[in-house]
C-alpha atoms as a PDB file:
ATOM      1  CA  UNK A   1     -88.063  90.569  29.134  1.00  0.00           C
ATOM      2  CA  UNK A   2     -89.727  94.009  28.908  1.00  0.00           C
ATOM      3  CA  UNK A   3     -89.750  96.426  25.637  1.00  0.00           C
ATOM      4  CA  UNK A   4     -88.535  99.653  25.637  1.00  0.00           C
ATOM      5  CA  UNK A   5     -89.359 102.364  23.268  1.00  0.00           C
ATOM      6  CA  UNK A   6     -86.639 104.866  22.432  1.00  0.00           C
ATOM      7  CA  UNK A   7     -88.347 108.342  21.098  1.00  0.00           C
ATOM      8  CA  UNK A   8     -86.784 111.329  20.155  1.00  0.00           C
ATOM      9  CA  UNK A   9     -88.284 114.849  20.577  1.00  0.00           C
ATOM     10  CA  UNK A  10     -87.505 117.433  18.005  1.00  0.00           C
ATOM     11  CA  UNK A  11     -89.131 120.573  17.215  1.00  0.00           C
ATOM     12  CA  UNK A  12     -91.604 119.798  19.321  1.00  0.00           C
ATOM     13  CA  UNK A  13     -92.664 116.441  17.543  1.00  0.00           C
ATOM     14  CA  UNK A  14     -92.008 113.377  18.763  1.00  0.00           C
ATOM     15  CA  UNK A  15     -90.673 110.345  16.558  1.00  0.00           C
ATOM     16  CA  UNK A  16     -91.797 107.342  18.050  1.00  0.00           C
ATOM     17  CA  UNK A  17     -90.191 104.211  18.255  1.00  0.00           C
ATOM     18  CA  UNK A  18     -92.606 101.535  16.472  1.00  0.00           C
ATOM     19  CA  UNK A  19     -90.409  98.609  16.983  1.00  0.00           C
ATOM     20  CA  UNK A  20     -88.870  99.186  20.479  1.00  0.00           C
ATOM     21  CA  UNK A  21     -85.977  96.583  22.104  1.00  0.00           C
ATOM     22  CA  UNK A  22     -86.491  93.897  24.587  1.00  0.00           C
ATOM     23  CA  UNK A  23     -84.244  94.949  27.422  1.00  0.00           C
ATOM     24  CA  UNK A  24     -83.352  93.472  30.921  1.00  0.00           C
ATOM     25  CA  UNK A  25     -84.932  96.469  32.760  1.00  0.00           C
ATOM     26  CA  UNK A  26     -84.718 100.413  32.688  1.00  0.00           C
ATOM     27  CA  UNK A  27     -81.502 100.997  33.756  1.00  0.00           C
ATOM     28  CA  UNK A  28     -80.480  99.300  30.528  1.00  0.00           C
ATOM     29  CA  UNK A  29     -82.858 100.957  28.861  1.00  0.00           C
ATOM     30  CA  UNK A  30     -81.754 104.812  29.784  1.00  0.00           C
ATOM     31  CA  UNK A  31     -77.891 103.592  28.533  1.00  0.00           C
ATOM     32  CA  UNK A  32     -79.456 102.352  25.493  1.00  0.00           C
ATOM     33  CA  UNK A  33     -80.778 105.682  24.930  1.00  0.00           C
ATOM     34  CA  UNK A  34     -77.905 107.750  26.500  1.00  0.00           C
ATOM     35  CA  UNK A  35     -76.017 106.211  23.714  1.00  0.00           C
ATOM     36  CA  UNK A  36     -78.561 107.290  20.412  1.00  0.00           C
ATOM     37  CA  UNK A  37     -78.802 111.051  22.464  1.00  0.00           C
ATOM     38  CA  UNK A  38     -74.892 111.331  21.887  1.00  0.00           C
ATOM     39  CA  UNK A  39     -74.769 110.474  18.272  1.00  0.00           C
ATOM     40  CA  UNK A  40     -77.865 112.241  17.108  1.00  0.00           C
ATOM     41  CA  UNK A  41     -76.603 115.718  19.377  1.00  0.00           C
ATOM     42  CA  UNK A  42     -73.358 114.551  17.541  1.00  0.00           C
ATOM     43  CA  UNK A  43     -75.053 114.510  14.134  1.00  0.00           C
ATOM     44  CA  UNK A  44     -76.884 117.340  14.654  1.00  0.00           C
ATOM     45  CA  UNK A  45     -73.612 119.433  15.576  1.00  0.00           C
ATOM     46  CA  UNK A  46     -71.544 118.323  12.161  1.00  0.00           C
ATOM     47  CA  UNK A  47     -74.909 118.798   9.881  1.00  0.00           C
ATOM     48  CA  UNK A  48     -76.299 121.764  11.608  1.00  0.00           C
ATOM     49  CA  UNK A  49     -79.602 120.224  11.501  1.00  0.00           C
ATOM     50  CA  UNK A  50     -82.348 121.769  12.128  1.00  0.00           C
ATOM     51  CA  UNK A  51     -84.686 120.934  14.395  1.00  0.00           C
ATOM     52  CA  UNK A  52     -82.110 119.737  16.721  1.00  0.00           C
ATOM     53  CA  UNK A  53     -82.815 117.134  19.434  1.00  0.00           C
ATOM     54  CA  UNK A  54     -84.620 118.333  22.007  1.00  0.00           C
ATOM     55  CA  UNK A  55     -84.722 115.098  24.287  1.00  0.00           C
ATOM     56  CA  UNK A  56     -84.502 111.336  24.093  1.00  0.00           C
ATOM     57  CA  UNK A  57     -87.716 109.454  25.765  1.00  0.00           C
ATOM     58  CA  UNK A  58     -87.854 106.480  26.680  1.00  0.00           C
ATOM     59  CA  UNK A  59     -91.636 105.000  27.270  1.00  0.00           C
ATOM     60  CA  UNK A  60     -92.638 101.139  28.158  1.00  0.00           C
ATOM     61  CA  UNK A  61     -95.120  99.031  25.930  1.00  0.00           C
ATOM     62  CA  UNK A  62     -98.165 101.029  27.038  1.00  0.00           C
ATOM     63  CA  UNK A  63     -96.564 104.111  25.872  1.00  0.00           C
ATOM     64  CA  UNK A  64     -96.144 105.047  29.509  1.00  0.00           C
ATOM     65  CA  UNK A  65     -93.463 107.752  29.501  1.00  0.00           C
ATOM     66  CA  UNK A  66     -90.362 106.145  31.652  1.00  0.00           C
ATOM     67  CA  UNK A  67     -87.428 108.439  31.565  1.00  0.00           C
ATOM     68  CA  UNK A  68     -86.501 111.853  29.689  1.00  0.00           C
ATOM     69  CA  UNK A  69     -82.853 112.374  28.570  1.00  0.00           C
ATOM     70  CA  UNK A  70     -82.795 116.245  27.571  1.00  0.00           C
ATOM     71  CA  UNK A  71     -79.971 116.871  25.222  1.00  0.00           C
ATOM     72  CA  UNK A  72     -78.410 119.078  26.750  1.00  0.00           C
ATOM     73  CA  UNK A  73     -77.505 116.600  29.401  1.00  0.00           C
ATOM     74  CA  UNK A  74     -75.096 114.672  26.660  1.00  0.00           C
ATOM     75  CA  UNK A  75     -73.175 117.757  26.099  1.00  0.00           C
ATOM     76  CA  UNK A  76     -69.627 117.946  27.672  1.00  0.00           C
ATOM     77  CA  UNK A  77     -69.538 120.377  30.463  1.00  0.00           C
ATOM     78  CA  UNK A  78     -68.328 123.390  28.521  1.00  0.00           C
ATOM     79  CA  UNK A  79     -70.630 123.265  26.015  1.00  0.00           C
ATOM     80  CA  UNK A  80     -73.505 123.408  28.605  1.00  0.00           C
END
């Protein structure tokens, strides 16, 4: 089963994932990290936490960047 790496951009910095999950492929992957992008926008929202989240990426075992989840793009619509 591949590894995934879920990474979180903030303030320009990246946070990387050093343990990463073992997931059946990337679409399970992206959910995985649609899921963290909600609470940590949610997080940052309550705490007004600063940096915010920029984006969610999600890169393979070579570091290979995969898929970019901007966090915007977890906001409902009229908070866009």
């Amino acid at each position: 089963m591949p590894q995934y790496f879920i990474n979180f951009l903030r303030g320009g910095k990246i946070s990387n994932d050093v343990e990463g999950q073992d997931l059946p492929g990337l679409e399970e992957a992206g959910a995985a990290a649609l899921v963290s992008a909600r609470e940590i926008v949610a997080e940052n929202i309550k705490s007004a936490s600063d940096p915010a989240l920029e984006a969610v990426i999600v890169t393979n075992e070579g570091g290979r960047e995969l898929m970019r989840i901007p966090a915007k793009s977890v906001l409902p619509g009229s908070l866009k």
